[in-house]
N, C-alpha and C. Protein backbone atom coordinates (compact mmCIF):
# COMPACT_ATOMS: atom_id res chain seq x y z
N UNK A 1 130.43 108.71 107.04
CA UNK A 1 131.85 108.63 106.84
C UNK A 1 132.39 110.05 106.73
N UNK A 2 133.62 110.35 107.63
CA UNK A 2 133.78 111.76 107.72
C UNK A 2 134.73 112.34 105.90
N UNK A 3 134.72 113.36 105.39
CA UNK A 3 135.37 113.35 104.32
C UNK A 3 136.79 113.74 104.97
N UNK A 4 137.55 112.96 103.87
CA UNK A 4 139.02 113.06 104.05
C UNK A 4 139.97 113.60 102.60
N UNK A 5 140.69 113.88 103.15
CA UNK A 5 141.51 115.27 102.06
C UNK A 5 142.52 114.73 102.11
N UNK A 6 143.81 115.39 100.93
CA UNK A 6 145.22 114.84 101.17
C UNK A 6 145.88 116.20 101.29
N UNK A 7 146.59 116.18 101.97
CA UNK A 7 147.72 117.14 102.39
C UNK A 7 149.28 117.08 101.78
N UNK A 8 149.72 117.71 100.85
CA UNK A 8 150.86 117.11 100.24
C UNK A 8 152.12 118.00 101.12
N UNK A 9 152.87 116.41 101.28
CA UNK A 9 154.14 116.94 102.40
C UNK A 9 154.91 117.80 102.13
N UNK A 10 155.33 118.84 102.61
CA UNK A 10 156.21 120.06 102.17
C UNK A 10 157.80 119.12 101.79
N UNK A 11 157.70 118.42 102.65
CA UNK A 11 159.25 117.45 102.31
C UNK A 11 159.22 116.75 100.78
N UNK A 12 158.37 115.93 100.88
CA UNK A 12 158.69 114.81 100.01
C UNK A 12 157.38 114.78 98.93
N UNK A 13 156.68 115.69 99.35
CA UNK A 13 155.22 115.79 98.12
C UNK A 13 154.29 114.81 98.27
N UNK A 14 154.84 113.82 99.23
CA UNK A 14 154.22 112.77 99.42
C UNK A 14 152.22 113.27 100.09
N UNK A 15 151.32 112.41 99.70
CA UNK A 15 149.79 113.08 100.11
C UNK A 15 149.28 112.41 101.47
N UNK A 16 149.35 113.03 102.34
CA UNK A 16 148.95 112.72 103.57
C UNK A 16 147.48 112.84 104.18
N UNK A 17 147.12 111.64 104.01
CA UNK A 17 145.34 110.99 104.47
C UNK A 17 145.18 112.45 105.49
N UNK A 18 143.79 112.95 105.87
CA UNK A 18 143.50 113.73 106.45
C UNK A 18 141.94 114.07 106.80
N UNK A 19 141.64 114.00 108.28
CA UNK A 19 139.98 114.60 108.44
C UNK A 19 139.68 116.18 109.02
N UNK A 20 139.00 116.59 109.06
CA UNK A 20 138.66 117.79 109.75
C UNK A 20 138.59 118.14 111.08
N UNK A 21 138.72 116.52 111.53
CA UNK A 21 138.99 116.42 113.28
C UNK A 21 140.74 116.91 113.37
N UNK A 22 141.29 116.43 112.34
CA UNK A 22 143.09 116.90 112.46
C UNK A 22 143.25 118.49 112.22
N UNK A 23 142.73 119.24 111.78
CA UNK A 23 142.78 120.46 112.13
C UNK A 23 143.49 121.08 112.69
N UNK A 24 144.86 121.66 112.69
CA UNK A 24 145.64 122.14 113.61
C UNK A 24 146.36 121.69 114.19
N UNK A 25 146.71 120.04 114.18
CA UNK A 25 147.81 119.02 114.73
C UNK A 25 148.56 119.12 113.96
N UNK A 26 149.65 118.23 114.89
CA UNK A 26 151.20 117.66 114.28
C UNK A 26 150.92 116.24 113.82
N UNK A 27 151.21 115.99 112.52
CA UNK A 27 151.06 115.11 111.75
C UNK A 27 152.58 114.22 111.04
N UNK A 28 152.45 113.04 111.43
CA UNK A 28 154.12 112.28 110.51
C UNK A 28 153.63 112.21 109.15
N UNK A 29 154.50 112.24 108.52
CA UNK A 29 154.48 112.08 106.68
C UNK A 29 155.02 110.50 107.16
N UNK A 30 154.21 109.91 106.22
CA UNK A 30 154.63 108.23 106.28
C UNK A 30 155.45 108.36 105.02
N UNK A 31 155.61 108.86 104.11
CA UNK A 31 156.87 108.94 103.41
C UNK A 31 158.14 109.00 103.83
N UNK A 32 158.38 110.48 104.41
CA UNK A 32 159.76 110.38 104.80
C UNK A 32 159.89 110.72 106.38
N UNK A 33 158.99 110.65 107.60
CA UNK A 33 158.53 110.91 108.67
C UNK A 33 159.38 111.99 109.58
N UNK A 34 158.41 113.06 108.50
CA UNK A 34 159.08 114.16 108.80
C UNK A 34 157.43 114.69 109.40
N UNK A 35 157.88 115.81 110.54
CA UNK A 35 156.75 116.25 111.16
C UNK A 35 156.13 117.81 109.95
N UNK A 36 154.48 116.95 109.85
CA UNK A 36 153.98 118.47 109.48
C UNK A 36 152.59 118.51 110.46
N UNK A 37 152.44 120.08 110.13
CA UNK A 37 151.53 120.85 110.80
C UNK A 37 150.15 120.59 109.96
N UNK A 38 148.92 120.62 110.40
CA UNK A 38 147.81 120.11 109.52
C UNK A 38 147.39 121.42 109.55
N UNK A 39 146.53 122.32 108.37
CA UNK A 39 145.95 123.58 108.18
C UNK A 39 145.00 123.61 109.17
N UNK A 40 144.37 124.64 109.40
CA UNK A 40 142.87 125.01 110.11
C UNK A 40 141.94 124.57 108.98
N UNK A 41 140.71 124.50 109.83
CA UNK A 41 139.47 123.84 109.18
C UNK A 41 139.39 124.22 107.80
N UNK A 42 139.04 125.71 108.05
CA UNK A 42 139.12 126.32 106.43
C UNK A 42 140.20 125.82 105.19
N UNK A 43 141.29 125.59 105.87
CA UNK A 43 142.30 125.79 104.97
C UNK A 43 141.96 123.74 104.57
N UNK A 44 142.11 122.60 105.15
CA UNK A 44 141.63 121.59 104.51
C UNK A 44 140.65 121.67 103.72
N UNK A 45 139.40 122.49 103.73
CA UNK A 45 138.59 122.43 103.23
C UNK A 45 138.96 123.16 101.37
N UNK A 46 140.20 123.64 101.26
CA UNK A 46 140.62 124.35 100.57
C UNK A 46 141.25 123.21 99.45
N UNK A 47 141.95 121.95 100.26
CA UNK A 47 142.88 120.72 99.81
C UNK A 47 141.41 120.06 98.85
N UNK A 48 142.22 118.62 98.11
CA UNK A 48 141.64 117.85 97.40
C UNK A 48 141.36 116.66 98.49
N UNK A 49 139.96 116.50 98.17
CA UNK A 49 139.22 115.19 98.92
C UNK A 49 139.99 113.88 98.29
N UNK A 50 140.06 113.11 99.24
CA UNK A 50 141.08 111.64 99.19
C UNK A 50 139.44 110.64 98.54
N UNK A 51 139.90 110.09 97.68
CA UNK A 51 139.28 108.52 97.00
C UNK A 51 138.42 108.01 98.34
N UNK A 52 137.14 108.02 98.73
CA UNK A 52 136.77 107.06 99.65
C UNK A 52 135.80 108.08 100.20
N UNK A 53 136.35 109.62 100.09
CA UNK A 53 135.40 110.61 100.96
C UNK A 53 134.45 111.23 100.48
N UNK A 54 134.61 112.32 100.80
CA UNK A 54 132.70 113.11 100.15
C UNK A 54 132.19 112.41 98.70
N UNK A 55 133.52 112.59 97.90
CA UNK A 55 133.10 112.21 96.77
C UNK A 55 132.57 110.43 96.41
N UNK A 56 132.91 109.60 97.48
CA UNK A 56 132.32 107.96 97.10
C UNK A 56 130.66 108.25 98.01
N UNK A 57 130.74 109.14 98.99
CA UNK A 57 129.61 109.35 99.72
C UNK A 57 128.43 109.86 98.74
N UNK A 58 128.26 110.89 98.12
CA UNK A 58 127.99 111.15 97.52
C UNK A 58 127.50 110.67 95.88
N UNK A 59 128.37 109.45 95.66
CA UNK A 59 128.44 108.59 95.06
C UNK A 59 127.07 107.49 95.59
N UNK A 60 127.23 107.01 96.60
CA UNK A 60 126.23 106.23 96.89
C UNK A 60 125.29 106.78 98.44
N UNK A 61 124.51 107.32 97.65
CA UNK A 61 123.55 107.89 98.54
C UNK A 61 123.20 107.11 100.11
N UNK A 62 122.71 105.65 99.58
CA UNK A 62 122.70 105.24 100.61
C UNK A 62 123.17 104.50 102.11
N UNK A 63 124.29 105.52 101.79
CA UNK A 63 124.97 105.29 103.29
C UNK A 63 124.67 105.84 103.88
N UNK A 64 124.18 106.81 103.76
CA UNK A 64 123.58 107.61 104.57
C UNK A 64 122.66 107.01 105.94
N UNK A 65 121.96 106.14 105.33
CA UNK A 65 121.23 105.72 106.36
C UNK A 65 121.96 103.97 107.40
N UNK A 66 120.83 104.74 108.22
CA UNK A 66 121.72 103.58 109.57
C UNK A 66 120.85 102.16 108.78
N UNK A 67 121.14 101.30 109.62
CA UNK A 67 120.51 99.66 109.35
C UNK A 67 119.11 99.93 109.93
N UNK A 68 119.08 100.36 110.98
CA UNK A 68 117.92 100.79 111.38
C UNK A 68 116.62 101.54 110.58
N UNK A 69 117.40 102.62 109.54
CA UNK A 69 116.34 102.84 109.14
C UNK A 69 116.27 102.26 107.51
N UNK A 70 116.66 101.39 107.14
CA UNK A 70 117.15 100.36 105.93
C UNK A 70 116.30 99.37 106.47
N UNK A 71 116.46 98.79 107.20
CA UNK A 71 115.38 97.93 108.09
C UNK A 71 113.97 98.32 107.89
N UNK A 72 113.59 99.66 108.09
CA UNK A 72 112.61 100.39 108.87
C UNK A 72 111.72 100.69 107.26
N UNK A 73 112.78 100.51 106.44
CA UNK A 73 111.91 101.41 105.02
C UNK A 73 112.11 99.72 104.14
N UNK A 74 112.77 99.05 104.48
CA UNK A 74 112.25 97.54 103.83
C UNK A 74 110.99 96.90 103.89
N UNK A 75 111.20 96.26 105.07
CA UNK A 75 109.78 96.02 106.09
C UNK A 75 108.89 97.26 105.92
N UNK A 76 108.63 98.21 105.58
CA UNK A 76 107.75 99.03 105.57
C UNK A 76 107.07 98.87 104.31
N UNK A 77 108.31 99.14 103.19
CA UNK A 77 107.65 98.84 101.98
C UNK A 77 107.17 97.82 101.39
N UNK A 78 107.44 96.29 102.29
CA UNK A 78 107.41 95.16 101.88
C UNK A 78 105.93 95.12 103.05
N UNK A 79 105.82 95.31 103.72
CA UNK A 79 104.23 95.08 104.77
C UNK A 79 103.42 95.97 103.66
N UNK A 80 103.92 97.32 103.26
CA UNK A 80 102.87 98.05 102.78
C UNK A 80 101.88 97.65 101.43
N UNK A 81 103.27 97.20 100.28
CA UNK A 81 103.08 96.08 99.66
C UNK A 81 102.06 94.97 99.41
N UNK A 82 102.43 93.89 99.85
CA UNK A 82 101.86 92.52 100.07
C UNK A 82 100.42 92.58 100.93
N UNK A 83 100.42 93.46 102.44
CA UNK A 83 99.22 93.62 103.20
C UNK A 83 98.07 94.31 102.37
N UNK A 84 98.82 95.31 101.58
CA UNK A 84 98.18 96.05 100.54
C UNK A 84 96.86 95.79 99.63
N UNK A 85 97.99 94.76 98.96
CA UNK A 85 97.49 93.86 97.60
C UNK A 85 96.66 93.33 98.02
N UNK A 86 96.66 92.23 99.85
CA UNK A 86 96.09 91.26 99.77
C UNK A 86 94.87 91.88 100.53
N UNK A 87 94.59 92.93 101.48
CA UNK A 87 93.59 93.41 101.52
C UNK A 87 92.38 94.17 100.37
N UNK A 88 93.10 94.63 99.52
CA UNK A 88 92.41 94.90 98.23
C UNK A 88 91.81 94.00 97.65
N UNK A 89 92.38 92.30 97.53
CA UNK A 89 92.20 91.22 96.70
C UNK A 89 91.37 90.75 97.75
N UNK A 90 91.53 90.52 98.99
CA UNK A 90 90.30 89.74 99.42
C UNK A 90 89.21 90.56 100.00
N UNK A 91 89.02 92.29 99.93
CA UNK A 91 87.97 92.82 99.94
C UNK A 91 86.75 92.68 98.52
N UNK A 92 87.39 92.26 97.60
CA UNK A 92 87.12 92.76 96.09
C UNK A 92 86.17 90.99 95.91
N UNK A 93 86.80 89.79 96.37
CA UNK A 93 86.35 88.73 96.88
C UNK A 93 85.30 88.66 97.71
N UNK A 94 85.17 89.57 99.06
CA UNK A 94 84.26 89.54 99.75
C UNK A 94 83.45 90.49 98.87
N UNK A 95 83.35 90.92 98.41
CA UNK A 95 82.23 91.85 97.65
C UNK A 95 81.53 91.05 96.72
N UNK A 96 82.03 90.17 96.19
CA UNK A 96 81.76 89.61 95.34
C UNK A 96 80.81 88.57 95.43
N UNK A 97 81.17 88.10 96.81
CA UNK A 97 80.02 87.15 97.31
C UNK A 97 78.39 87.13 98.15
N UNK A 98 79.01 88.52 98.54
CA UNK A 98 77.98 89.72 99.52
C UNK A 98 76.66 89.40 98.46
N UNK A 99 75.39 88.62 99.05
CA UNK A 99 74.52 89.04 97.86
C UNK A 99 73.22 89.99 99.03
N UNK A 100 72.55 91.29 98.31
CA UNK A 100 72.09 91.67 98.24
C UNK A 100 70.74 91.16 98.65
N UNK A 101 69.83 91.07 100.00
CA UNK A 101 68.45 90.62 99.54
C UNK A 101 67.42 91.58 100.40
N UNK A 102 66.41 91.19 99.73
CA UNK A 102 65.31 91.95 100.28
C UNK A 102 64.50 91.14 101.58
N UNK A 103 64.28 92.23 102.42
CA UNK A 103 63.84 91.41 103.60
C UNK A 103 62.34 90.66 103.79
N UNK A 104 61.88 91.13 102.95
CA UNK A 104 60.26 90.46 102.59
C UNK A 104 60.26 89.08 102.31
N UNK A 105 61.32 89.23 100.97
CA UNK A 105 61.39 87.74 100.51
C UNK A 105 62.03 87.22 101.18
N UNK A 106 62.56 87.18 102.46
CA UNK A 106 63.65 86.38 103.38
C UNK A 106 62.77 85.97 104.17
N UNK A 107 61.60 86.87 104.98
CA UNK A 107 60.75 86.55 106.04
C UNK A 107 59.54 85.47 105.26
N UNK A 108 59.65 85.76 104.07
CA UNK A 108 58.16 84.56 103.54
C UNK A 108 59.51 83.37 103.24
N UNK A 109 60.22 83.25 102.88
CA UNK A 109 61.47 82.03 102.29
C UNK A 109 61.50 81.81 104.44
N UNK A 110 61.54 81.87 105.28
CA UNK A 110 61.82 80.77 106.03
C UNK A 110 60.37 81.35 107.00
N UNK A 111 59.34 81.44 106.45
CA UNK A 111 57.58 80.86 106.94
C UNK A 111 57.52 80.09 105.87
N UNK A 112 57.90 80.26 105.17
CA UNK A 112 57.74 78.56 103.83
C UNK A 112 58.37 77.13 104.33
N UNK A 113 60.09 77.57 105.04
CA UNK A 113 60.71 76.31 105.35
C UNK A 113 60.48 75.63 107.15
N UNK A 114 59.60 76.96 107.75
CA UNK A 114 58.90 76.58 108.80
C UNK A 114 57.58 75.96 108.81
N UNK A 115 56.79 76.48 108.66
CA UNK A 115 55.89 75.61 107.50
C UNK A 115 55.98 74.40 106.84
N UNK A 116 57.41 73.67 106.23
CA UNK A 116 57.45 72.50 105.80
C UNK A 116 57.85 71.41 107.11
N UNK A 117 58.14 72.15 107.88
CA UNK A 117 58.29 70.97 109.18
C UNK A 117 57.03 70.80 110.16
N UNK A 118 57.48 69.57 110.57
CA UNK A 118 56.31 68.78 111.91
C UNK A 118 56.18 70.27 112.98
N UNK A 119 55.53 69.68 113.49
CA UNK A 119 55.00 70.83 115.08
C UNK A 119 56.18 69.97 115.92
N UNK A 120 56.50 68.47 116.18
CA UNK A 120 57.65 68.41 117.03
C UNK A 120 59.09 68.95 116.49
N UNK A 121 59.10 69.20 115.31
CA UNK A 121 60.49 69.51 115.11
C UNK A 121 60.98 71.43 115.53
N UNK A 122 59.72 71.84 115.31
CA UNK A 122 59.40 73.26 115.52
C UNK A 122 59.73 73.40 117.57
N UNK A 123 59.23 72.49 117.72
CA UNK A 123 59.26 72.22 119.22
C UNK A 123 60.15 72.12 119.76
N UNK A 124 60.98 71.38 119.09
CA UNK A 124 62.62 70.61 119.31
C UNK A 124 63.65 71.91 119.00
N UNK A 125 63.21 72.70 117.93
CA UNK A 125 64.12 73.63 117.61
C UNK A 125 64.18 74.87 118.55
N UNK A 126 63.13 74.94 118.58
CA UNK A 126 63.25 76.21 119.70
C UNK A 126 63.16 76.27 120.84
N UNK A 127 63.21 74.66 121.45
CA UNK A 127 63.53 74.42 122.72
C UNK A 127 65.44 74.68 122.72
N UNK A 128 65.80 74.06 121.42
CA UNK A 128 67.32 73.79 121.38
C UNK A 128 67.70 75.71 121.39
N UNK A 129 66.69 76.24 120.38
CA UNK A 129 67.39 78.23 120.17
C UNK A 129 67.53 78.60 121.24
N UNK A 130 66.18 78.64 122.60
CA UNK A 130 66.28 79.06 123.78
C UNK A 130 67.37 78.86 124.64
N UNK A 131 67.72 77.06 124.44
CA UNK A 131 68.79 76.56 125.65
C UNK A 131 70.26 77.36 124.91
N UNK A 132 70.45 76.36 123.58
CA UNK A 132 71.96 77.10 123.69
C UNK A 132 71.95 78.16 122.19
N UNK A 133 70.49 78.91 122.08
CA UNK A 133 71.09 79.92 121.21
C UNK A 133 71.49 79.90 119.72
N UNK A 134 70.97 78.69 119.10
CA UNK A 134 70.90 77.74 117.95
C UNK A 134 69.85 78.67 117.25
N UNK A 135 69.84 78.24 115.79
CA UNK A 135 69.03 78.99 115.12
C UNK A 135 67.84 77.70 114.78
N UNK A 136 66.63 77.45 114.01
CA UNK A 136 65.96 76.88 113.84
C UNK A 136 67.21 75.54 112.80
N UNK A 137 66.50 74.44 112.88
CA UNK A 137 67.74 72.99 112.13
C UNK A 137 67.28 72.96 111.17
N UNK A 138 66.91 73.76 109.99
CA UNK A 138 66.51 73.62 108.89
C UNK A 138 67.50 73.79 107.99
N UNK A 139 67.66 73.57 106.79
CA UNK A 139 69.01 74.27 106.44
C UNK A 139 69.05 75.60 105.98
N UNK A 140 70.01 76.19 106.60
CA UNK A 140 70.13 77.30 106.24
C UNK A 140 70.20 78.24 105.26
N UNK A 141 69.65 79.06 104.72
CA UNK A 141 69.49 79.14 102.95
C UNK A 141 71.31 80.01 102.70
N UNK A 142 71.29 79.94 101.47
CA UNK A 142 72.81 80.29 100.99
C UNK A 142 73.41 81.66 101.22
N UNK A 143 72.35 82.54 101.00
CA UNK A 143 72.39 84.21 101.15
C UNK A 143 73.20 84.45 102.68
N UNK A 144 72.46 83.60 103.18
CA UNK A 144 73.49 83.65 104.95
C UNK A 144 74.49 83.32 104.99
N UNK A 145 74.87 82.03 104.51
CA UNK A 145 76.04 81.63 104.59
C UNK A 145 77.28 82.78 103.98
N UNK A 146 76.74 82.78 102.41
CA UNK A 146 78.05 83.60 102.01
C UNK A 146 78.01 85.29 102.43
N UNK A 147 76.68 85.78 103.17
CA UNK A 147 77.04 86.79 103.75
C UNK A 147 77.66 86.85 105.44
N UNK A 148 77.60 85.89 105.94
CA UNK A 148 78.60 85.84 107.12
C UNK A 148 79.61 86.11 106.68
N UNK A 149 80.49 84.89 105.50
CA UNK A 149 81.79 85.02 105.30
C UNK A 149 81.95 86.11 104.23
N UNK A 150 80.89 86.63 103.56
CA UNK A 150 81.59 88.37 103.43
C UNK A 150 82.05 89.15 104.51
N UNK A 151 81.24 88.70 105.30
CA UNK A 151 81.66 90.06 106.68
C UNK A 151 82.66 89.58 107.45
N UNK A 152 83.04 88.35 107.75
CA UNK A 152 84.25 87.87 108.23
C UNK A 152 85.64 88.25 107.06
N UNK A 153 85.17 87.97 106.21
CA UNK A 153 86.40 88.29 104.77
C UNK A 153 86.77 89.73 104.35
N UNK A 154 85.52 90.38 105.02
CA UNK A 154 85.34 92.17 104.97
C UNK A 154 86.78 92.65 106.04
N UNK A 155 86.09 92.00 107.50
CA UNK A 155 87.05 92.13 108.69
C UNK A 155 88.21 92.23 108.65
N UNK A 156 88.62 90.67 107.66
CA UNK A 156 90.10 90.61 107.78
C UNK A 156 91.04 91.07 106.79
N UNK A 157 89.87 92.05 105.89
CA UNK A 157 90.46 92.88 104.76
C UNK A 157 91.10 93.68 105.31
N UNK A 158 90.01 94.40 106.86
CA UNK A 158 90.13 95.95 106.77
C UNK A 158 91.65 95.75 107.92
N UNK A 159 91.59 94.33 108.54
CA UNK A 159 92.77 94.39 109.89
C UNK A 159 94.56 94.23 108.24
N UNK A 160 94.12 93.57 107.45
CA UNK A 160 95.29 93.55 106.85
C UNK A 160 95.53 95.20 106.31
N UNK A 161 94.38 96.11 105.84
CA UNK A 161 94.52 97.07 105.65
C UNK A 161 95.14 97.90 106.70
N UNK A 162 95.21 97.97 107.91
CA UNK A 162 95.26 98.64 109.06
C UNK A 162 97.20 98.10 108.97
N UNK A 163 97.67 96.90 108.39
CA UNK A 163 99.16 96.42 108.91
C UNK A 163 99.79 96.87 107.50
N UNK A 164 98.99 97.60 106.30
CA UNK A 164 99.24 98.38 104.88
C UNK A 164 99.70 99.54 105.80
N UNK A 165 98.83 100.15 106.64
CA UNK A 165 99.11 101.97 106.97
C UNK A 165 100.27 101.61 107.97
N UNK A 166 100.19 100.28 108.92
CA UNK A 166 101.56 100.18 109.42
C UNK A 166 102.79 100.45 108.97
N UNK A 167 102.95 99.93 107.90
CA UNK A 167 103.96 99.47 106.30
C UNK A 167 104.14 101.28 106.04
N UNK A 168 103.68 102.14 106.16
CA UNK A 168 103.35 103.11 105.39
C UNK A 168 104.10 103.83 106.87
N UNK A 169 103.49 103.46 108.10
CA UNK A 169 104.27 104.55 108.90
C UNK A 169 105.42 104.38 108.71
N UNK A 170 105.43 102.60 108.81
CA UNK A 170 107.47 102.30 109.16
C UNK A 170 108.21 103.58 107.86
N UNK A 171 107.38 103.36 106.76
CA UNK A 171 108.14 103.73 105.97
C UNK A 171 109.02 105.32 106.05
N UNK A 172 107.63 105.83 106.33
CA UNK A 172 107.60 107.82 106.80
C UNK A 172 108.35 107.48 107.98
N UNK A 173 108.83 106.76 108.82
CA UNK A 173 109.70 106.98 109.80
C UNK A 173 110.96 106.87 109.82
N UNK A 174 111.73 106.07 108.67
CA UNK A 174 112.66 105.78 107.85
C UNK A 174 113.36 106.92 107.38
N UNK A 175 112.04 107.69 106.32
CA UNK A 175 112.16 109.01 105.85
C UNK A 175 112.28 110.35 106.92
N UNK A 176 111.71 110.16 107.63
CA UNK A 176 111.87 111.32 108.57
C UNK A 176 113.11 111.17 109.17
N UNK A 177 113.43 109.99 110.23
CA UNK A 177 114.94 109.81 110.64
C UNK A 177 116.21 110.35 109.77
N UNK A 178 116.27 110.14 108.92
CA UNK A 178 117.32 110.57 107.24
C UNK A 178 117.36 112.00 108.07
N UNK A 179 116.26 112.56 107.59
CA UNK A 179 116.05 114.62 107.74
C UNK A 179 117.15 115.02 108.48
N UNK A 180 116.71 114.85 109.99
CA UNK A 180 118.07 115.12 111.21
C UNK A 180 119.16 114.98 110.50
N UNK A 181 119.49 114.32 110.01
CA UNK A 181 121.48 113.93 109.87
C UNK A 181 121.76 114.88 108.94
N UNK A 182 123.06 115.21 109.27
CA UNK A 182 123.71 116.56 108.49
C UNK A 182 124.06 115.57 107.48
N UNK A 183 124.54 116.19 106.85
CA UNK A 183 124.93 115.37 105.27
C UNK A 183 126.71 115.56 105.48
C-alpha cells in the first residue's frame, strides 16, 4: 500500500489525500475546488502521513506479504509440522518393534522347524520356493514378521520425513520472497 500524506489547502485548510506518484501535479481541493499544486517528492515527504498509510502498514506487518507467500509459509509450516511429528512417532514405533537377533540362533531355530516336517512336505515346499519364490510353509517365526514391518514403517518414516524438509523449503521460500520487496 503506497503511503499517503495530507496536503492542507492554501484556500480552505481543508487536508487533501495524497501519494508520491502526485508529485508535482495539479490537484482539486474537494473542499472548496480550488486548484492546488502538489509539492515535489521531497517536499510530501516533509507533510503528515494520512490514517491508512505508512503508519497502519507498519502497524500490521503482515501485509506485506502476497497470498502467495501466506500460502507458501502456512502449508509449509503446517506439512513441516504434522509430517514432522508423524515421522518421528512412527520411526520411534518402528524401533520399537525392530528386534535384534543373532544369526546362529536363527539358522539352528529353522533346522529345528525343518526337521519337524515330513520329507514330502520339504519336497512340496521347495518345489513351491523354486516355482514362485515362496519361502518354506512353516510358520514363520515372529522376529521376521515384525522386522519386515520395521523396515516398511522405517521407509515410510523417512518418505514422511523427506515431505517435513518439503514443509521447511516452502517455508524458507516464503521468507526469502519477503527480502526483494522494498518496504
Amino acid at each position: 500500500m503506497p503511503d499517503r500524506y495530507l496536503l492542507p489547502c492554501p484556500s480552505c485548510e481543508n487536508a487533501i489525500n495524497l501519494t508520491l506518484k502526485q508529485a508535482g501535479q495539479e490537484l482539486t481541493c474537494e473542499g472548496c475546488n480550488e486548484p492546488v499544486q502538489a509539492p515535489s517528492m521531497g517536499g510530501i515527504r516533509m507533510l503528515d502521513l494520512a490514517e491508512g498509510g505508512a503508519i497502519a502498514a507498519k502497524a500490521n506487518p503482515g501485509s506485506s506479504f502476497s497470498p502467495l507467500q501466506r500460502w507458501l509459509f502456512a502449508g509449509g509450516l503446517t506439512l513441516a509440522v504434522l509430517a514432522g511429528s508423524a515421522s518421528l512417532g512412527l520411526y520411534r514405533y518402528a524401533s520399537s518393534i525392530h528386534r535384534e537377533v543373532e544369526i546362529e540362533s536363527v539358522i539352528e531355530f529353522e533346522k529345528e522347524m525343518v526337521d519337524k516336517l515330513r520329507a514330502a512336505e520339504v519336497f512340496a515346499a521347495s518345489v513351491a520356493a523354486s516355482q514362485n519364490e515362496l519361502a518354506l510353509e512353516y510358520r514363520e517365526p515372529t522376529y521376521r514378521g515384525s522386522n519386515k514391518q520395521s523396515e516398511i514403517l522405517s521407509t515410510v518414516s523417512y518418505g514422511l520425513a523427506g515431505l517435513a524438509g518439503v514443509g521447511v523449503l516452502s517455508l524458507l521460500a516464503s521468507l526469502v520472497m519477503g527480502f526483494g520487496k522494498k518496504p
